[in-house]
PDB file of N, CA and C in Angstrom:
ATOM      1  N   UNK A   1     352.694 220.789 126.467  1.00  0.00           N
ATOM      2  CA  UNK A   1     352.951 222.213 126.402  1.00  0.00           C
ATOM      3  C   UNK A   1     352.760 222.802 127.786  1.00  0.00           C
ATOM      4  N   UNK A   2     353.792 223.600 128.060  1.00  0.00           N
ATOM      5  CA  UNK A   2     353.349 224.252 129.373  1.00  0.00           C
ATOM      6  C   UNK A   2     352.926 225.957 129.240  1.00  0.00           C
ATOM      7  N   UNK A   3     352.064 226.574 130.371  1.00  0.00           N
ATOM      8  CA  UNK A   3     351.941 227.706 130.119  1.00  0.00           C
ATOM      9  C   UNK A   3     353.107 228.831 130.393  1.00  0.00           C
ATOM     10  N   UNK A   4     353.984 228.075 131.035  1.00  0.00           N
ATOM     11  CA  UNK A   4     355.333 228.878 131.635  1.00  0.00           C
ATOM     12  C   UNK A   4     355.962 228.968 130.015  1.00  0.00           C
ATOM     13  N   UNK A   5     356.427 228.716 129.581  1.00  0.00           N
ATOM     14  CA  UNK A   5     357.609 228.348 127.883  1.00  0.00           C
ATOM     15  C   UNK A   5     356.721 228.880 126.992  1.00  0.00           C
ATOM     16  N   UNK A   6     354.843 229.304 126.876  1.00  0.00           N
ATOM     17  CA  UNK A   6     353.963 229.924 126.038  1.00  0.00           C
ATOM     18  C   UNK A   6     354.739 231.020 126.618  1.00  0.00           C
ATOM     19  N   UNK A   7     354.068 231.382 127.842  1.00  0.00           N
ATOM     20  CA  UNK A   7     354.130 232.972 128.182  1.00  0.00           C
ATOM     21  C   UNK A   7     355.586 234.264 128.531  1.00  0.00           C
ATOM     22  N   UNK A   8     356.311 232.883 128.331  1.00  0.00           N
ATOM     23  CA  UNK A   8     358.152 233.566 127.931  1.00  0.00           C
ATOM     24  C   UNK A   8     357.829 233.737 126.546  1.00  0.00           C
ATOM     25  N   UNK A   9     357.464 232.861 125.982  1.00  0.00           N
ATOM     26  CA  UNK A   9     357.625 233.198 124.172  1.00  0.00           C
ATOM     27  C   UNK A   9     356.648 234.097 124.166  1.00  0.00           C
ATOM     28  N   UNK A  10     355.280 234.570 124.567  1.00  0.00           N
ATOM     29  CA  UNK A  10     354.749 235.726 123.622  1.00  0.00           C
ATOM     30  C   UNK A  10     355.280 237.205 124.584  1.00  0.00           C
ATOM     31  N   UNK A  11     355.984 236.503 125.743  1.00  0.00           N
ATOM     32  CA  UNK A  11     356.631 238.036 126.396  1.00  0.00           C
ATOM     33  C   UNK A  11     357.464 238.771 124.939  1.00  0.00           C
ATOM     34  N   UNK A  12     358.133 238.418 124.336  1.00  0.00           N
ATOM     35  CA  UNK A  12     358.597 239.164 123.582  1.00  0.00           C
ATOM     36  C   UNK A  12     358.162 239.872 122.384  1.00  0.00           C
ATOM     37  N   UNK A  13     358.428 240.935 121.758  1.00  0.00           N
ATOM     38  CA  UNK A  13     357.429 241.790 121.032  1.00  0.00           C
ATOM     39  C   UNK A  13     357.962 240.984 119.207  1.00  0.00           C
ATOM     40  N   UNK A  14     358.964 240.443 119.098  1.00  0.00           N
ATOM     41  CA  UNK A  14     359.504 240.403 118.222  1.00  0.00           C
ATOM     42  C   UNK A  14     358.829 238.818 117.994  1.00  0.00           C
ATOM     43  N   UNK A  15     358.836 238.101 118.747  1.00  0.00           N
ATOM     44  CA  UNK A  15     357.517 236.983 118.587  1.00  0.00           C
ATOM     45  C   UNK A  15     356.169 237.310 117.977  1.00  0.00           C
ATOM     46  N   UNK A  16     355.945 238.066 119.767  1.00  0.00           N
ATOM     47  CA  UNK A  16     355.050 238.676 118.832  1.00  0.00           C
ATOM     48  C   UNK A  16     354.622 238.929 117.350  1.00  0.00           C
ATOM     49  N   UNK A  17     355.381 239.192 116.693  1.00  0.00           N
ATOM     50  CA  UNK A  17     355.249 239.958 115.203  1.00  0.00           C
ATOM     51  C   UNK A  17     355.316 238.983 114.837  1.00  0.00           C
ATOM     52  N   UNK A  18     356.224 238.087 114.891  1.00  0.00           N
ATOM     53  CA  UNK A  18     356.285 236.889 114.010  1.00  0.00           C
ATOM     54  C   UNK A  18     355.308 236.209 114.175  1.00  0.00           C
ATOM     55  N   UNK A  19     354.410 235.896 114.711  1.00  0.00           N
ATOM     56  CA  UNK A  19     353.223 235.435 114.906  1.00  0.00           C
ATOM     57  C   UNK A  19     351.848 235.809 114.506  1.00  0.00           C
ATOM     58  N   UNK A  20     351.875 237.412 114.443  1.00  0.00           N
ATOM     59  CA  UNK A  20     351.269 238.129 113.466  1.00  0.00           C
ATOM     60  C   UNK A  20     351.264 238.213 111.766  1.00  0.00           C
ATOM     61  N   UNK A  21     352.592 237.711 111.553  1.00  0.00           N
ATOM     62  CA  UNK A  21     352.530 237.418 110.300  1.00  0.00           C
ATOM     63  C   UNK A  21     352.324 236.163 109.842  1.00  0.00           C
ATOM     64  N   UNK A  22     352.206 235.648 111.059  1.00  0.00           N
ATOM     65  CA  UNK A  22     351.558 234.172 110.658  1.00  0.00           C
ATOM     66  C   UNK A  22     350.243 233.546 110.056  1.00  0.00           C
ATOM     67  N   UNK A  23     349.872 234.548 111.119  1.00  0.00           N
ATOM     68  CA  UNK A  23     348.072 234.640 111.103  1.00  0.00           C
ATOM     69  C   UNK A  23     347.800 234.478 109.817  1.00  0.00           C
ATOM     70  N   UNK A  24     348.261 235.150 108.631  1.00  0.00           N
ATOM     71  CA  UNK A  24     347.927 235.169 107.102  1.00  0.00           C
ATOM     72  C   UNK A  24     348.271 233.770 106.357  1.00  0.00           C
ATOM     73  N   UNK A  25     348.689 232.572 107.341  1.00  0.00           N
ATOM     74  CA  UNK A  25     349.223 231.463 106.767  1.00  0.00           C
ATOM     75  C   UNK A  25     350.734 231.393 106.762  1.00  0.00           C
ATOM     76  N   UNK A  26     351.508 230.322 105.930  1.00  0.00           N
ATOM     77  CA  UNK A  26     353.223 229.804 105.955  1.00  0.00           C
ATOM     78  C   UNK A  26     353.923 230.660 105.584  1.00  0.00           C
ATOM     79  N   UNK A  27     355.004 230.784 105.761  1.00  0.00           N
ATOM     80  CA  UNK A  27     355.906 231.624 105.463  1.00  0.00           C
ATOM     81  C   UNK A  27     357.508 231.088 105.958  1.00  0.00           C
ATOM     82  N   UNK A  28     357.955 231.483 104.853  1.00  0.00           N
ATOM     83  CA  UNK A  28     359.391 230.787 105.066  1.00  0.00           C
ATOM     84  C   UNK A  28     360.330 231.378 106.099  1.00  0.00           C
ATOM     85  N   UNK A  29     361.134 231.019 106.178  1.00  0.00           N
ATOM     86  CA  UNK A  29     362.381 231.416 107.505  1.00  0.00           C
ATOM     87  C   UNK A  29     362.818 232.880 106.741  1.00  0.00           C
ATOM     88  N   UNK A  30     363.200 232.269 105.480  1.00  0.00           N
ATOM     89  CA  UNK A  30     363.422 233.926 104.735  1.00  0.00           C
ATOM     90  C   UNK A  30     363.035 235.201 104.340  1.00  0.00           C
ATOM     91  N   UNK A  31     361.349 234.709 104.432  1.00  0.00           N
ATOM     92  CA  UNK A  31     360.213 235.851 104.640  1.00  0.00           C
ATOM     93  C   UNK A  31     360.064 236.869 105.832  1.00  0.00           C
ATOM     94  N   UNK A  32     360.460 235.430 106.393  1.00  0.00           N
ATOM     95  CA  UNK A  32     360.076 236.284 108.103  1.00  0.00           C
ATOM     96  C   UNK A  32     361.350 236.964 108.311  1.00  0.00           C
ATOM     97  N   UNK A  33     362.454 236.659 107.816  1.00  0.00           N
ATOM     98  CA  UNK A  33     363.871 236.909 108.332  1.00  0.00           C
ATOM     99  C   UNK A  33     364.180 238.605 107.801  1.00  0.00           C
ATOM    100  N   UNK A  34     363.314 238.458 106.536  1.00  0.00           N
ATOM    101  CA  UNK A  34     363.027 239.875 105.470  1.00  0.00           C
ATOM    102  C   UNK A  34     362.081 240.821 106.405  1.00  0.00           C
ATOM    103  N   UNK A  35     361.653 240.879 107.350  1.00  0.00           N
ATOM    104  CA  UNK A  35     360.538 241.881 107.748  1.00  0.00           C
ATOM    105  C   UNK A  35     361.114 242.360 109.135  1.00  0.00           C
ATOM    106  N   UNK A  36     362.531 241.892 109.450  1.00  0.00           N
ATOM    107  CA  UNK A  36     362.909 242.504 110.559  1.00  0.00           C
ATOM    108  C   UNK A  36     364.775 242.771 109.890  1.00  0.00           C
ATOM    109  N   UNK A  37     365.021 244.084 111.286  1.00  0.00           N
ATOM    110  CA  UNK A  37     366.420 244.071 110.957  1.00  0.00           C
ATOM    111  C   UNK A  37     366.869 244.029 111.978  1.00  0.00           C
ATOM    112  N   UNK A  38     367.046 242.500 111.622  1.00  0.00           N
ATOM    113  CA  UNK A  38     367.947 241.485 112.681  1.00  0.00           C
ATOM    114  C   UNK A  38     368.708 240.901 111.990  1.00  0.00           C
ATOM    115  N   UNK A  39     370.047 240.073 112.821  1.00  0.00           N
ATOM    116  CA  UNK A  39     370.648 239.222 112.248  1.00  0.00           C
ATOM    117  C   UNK A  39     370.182 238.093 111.770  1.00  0.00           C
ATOM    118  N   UNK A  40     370.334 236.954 111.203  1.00  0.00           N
ATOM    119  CA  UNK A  40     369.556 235.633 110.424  1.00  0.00           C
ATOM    120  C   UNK A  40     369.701 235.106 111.691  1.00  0.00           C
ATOM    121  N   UNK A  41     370.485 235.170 112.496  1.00  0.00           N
ATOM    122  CA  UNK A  41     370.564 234.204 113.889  1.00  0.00           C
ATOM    123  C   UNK A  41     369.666 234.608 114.376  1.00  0.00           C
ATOM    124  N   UNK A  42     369.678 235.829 115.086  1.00  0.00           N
ATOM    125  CA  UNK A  42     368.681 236.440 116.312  1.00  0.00           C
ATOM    126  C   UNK A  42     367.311 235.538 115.517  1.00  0.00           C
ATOM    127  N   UNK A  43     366.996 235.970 114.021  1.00  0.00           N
ATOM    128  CA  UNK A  43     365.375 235.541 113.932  1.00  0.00           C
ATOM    129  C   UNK A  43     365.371 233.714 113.954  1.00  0.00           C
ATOM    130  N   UNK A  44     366.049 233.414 114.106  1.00  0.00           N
ATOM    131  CA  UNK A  44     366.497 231.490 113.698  1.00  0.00           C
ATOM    132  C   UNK A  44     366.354 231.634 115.493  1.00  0.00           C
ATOM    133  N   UNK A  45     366.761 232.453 116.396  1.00  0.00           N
ATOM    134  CA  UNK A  45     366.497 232.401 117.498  1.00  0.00           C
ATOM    135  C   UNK A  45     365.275 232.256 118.130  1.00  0.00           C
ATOM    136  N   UNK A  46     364.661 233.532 118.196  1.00  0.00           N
ATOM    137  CA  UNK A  46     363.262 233.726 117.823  1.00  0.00           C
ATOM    138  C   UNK A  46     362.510 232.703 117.523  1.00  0.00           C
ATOM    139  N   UNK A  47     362.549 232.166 116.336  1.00  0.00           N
ATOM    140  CA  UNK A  47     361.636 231.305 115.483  1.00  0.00           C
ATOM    141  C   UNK A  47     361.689 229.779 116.402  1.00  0.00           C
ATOM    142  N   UNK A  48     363.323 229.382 117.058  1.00  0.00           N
ATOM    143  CA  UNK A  48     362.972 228.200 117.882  1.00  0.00           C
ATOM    144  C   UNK A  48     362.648 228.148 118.843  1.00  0.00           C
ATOM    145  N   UNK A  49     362.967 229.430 119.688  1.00  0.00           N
ATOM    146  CA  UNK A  49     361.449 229.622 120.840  1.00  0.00           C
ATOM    147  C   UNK A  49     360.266 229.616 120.393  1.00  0.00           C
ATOM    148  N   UNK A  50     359.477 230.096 119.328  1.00  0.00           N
ATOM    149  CA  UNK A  50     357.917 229.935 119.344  1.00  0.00           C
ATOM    150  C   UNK A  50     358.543 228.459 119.172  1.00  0.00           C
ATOM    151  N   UNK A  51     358.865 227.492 118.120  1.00  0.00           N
ATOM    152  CA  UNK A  51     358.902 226.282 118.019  1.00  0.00           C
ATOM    153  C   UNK A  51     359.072 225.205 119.532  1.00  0.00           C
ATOM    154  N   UNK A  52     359.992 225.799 120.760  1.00  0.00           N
ATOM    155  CA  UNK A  52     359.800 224.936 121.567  1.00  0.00           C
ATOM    156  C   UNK A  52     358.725 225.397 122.814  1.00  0.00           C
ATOM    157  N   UNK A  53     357.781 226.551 122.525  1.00  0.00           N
ATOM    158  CA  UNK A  53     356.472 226.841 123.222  1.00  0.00           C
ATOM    159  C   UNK A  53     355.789 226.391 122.553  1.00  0.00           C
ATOM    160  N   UNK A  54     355.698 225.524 121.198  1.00  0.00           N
ATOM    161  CA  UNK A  54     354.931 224.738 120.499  1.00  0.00           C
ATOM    162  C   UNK A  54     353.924 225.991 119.787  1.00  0.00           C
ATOM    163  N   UNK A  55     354.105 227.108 119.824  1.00  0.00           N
ATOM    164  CA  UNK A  55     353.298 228.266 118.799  1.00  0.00           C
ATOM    165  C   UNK A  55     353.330 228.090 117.700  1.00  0.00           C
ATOM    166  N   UNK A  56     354.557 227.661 116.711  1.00  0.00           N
ATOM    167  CA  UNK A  56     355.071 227.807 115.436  1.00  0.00           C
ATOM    168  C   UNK A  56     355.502 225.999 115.595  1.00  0.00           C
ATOM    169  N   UNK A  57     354.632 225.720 114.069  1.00  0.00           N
ATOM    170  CA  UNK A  57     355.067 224.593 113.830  1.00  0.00           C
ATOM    171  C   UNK A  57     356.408 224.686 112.441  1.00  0.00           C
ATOM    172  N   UNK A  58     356.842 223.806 112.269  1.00  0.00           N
ATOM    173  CA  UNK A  58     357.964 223.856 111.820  1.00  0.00           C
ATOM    174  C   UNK A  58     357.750 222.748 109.992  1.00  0.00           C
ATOM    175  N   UNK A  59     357.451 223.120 108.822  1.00  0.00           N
ATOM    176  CA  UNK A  59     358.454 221.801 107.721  1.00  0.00           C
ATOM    177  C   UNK A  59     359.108 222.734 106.736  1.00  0.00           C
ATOM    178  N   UNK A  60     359.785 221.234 106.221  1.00  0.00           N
ATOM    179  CA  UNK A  60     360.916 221.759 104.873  1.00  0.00           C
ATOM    180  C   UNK A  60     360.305 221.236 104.072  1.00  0.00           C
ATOM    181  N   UNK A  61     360.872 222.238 102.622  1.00  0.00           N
ATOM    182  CA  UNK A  61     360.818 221.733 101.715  1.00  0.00           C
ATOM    183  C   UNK A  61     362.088 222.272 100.735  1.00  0.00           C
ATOM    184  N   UNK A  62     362.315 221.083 100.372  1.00  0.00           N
ATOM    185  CA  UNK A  62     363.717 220.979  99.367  1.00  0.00           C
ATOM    186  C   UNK A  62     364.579 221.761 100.263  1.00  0.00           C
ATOM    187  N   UNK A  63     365.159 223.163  99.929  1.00  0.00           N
ATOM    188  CA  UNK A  63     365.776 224.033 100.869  1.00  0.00           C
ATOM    189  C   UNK A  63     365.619 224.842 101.580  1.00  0.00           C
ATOM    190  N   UNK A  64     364.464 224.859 101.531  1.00  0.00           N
ATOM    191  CA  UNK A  64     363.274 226.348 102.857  1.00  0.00           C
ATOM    192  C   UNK A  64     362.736 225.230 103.727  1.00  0.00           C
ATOM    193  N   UNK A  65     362.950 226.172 104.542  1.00  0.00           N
ATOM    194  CA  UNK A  65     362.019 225.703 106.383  1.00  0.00           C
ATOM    195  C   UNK A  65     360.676 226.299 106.304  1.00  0.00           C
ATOM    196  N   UNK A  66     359.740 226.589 106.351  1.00  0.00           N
ATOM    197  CA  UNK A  66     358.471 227.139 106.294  1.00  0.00           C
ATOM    198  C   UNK A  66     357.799 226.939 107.845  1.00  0.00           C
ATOM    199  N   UNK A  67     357.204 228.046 108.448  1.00  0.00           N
ATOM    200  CA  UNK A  67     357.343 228.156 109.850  1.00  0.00           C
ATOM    201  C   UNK A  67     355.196 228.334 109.757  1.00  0.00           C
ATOM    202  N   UNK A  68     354.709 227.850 110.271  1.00  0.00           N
ATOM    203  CA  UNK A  68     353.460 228.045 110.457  1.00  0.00           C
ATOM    204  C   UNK A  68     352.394 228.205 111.921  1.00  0.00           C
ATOM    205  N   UNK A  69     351.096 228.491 112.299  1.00  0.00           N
ATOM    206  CA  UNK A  69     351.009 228.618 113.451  1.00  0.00           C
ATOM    207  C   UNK A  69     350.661 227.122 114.330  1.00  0.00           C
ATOM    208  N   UNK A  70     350.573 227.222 115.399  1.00  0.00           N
ATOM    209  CA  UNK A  70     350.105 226.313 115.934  1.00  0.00           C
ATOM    210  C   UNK A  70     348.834 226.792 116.677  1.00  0.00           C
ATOM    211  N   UNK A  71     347.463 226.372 115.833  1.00  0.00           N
ATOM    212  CA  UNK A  71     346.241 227.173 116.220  1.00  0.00           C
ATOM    213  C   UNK A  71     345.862 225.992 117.593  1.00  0.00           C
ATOM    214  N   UNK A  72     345.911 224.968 117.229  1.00  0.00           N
ATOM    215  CA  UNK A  72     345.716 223.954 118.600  1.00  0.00           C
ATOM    216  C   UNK A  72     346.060 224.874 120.118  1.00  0.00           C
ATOM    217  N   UNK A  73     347.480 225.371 120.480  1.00  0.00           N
ATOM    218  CA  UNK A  73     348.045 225.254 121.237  1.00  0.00           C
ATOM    219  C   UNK A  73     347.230 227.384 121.870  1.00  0.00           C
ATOM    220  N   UNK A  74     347.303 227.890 120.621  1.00  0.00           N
ATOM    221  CA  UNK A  74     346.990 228.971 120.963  1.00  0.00           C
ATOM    222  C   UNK A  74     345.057 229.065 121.324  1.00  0.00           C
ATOM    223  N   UNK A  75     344.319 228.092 121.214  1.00  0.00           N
ATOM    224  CA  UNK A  75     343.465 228.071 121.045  1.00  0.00           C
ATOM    225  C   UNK A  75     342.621 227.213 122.863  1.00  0.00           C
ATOM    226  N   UNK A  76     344.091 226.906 122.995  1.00  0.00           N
ATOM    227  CA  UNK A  76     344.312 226.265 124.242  1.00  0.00           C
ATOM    228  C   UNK A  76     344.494 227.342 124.811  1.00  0.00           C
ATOM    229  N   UNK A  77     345.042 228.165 125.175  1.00  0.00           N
ATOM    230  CA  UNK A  77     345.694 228.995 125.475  1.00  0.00           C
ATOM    231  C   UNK A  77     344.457 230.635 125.908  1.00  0.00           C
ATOM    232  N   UNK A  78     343.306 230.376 124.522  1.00  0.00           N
ATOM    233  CA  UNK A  78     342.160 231.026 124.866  1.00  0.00           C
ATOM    234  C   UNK A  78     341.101 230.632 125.605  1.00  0.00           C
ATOM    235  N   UNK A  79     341.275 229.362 125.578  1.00  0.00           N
ATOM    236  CA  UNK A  79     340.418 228.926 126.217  1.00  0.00           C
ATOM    237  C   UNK A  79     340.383 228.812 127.966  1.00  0.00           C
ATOM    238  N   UNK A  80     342.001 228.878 128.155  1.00  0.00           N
ATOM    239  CA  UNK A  80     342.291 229.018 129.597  1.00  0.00           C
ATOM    240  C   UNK A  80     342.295 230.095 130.231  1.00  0.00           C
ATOM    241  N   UNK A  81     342.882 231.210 129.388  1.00  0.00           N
ATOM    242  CA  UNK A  81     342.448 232.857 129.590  1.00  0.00           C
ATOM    243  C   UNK A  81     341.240 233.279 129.968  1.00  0.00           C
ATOM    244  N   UNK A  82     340.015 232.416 129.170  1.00  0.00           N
ATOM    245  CA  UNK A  82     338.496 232.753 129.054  1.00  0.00           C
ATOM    246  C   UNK A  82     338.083 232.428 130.649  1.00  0.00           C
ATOM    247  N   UNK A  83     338.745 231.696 131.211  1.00  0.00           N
ATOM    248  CA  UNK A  83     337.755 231.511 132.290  1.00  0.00           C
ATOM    249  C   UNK A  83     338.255 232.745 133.537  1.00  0.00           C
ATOM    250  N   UNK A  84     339.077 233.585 133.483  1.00  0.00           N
ATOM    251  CA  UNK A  84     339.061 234.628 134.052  1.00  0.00           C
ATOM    252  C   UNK A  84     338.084 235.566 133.539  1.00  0.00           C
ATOM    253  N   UNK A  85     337.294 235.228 132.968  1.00  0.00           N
ATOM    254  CA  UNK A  85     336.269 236.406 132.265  1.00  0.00           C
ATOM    255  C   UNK A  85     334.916 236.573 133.172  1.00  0.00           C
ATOM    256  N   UNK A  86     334.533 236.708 134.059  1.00  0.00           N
ATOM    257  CA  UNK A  86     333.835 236.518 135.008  1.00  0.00           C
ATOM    258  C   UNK A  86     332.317 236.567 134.737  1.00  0.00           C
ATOM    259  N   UNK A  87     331.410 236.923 135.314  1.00  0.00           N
ATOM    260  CA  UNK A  87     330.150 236.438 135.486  1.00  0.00           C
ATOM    261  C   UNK A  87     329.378 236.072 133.971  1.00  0.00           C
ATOM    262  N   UNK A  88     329.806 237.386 132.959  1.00  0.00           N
ATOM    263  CA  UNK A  88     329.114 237.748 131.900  1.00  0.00           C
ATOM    264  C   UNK A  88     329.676 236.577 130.621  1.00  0.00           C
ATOM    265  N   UNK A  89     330.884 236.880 131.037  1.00  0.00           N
ATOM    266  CA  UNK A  89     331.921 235.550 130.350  1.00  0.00           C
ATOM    267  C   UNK A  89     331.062 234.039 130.685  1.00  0.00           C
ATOM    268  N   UNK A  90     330.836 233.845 132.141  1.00  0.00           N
ATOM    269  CA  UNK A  90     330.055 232.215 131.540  1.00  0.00           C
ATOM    270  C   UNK A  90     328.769 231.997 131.074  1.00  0.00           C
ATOM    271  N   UNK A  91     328.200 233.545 131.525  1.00  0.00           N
ATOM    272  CA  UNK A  91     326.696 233.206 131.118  1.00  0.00           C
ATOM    273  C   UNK A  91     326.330 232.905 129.135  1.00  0.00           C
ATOM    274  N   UNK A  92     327.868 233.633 128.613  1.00  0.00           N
ATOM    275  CA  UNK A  92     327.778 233.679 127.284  1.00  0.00           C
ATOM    276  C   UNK A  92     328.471 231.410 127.032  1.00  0.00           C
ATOM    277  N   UNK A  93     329.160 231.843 127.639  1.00  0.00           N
ATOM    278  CA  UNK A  93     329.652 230.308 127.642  1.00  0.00           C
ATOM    279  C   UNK A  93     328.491 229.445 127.914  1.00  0.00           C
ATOM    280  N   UNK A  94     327.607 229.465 128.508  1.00  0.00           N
ATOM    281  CA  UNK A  94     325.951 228.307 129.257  1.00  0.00           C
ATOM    282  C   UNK A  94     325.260 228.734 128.162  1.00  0.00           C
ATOM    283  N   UNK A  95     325.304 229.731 127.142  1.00  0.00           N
ATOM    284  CA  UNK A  95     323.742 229.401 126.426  1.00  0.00           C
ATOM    285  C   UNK A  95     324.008 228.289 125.474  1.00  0.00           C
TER     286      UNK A  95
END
């Protein structure tokens, strides 16, 4: 995973969201596709950028895609942020 292909994918606000509705657990392509008014492409768009910033993991079942988070990658992602947190930030990090 690189941080360049994360930080294009959460530049956008519409990721964004989709990622927010993640947080609550799986949700199908059609769920998510229902909470915006977009075309089915634009969000199938969307949805394979978080998938190739590795945010959103991807399975099927029978005929739904079900889109979920990728807490690994975002968790990575806090953890690299954290160390710009300066003095007070490591002293909480050393106890």
């Amino acid at each position: 995973m690189g941080f360049a292909e994360t930080f294009k994918a959460l530049s956008d606000p519409v990721r964004r969201q989709i990622l927010e509705m993640l947080k609550d657990g799986k949700k199908s392509a059609g769920e998510i596709g229902a909470a915006f008014d977009l075309s089915g492409a634009t969000v199938s768009y969307h949805l394979s950028q978080l998938k190739k910033a590795e945010l959103v993991v991807e399975s099927k079942h029978k005929n739904f895609v079900f889109y979920e988070l990728n807490v690994s990658v975002l968790e990575e992602i806090i953890l690299w942020i954290s160390q710009f947190g300066g003095k007070e930030n490591e002293e909480k990090n050393n106890e």
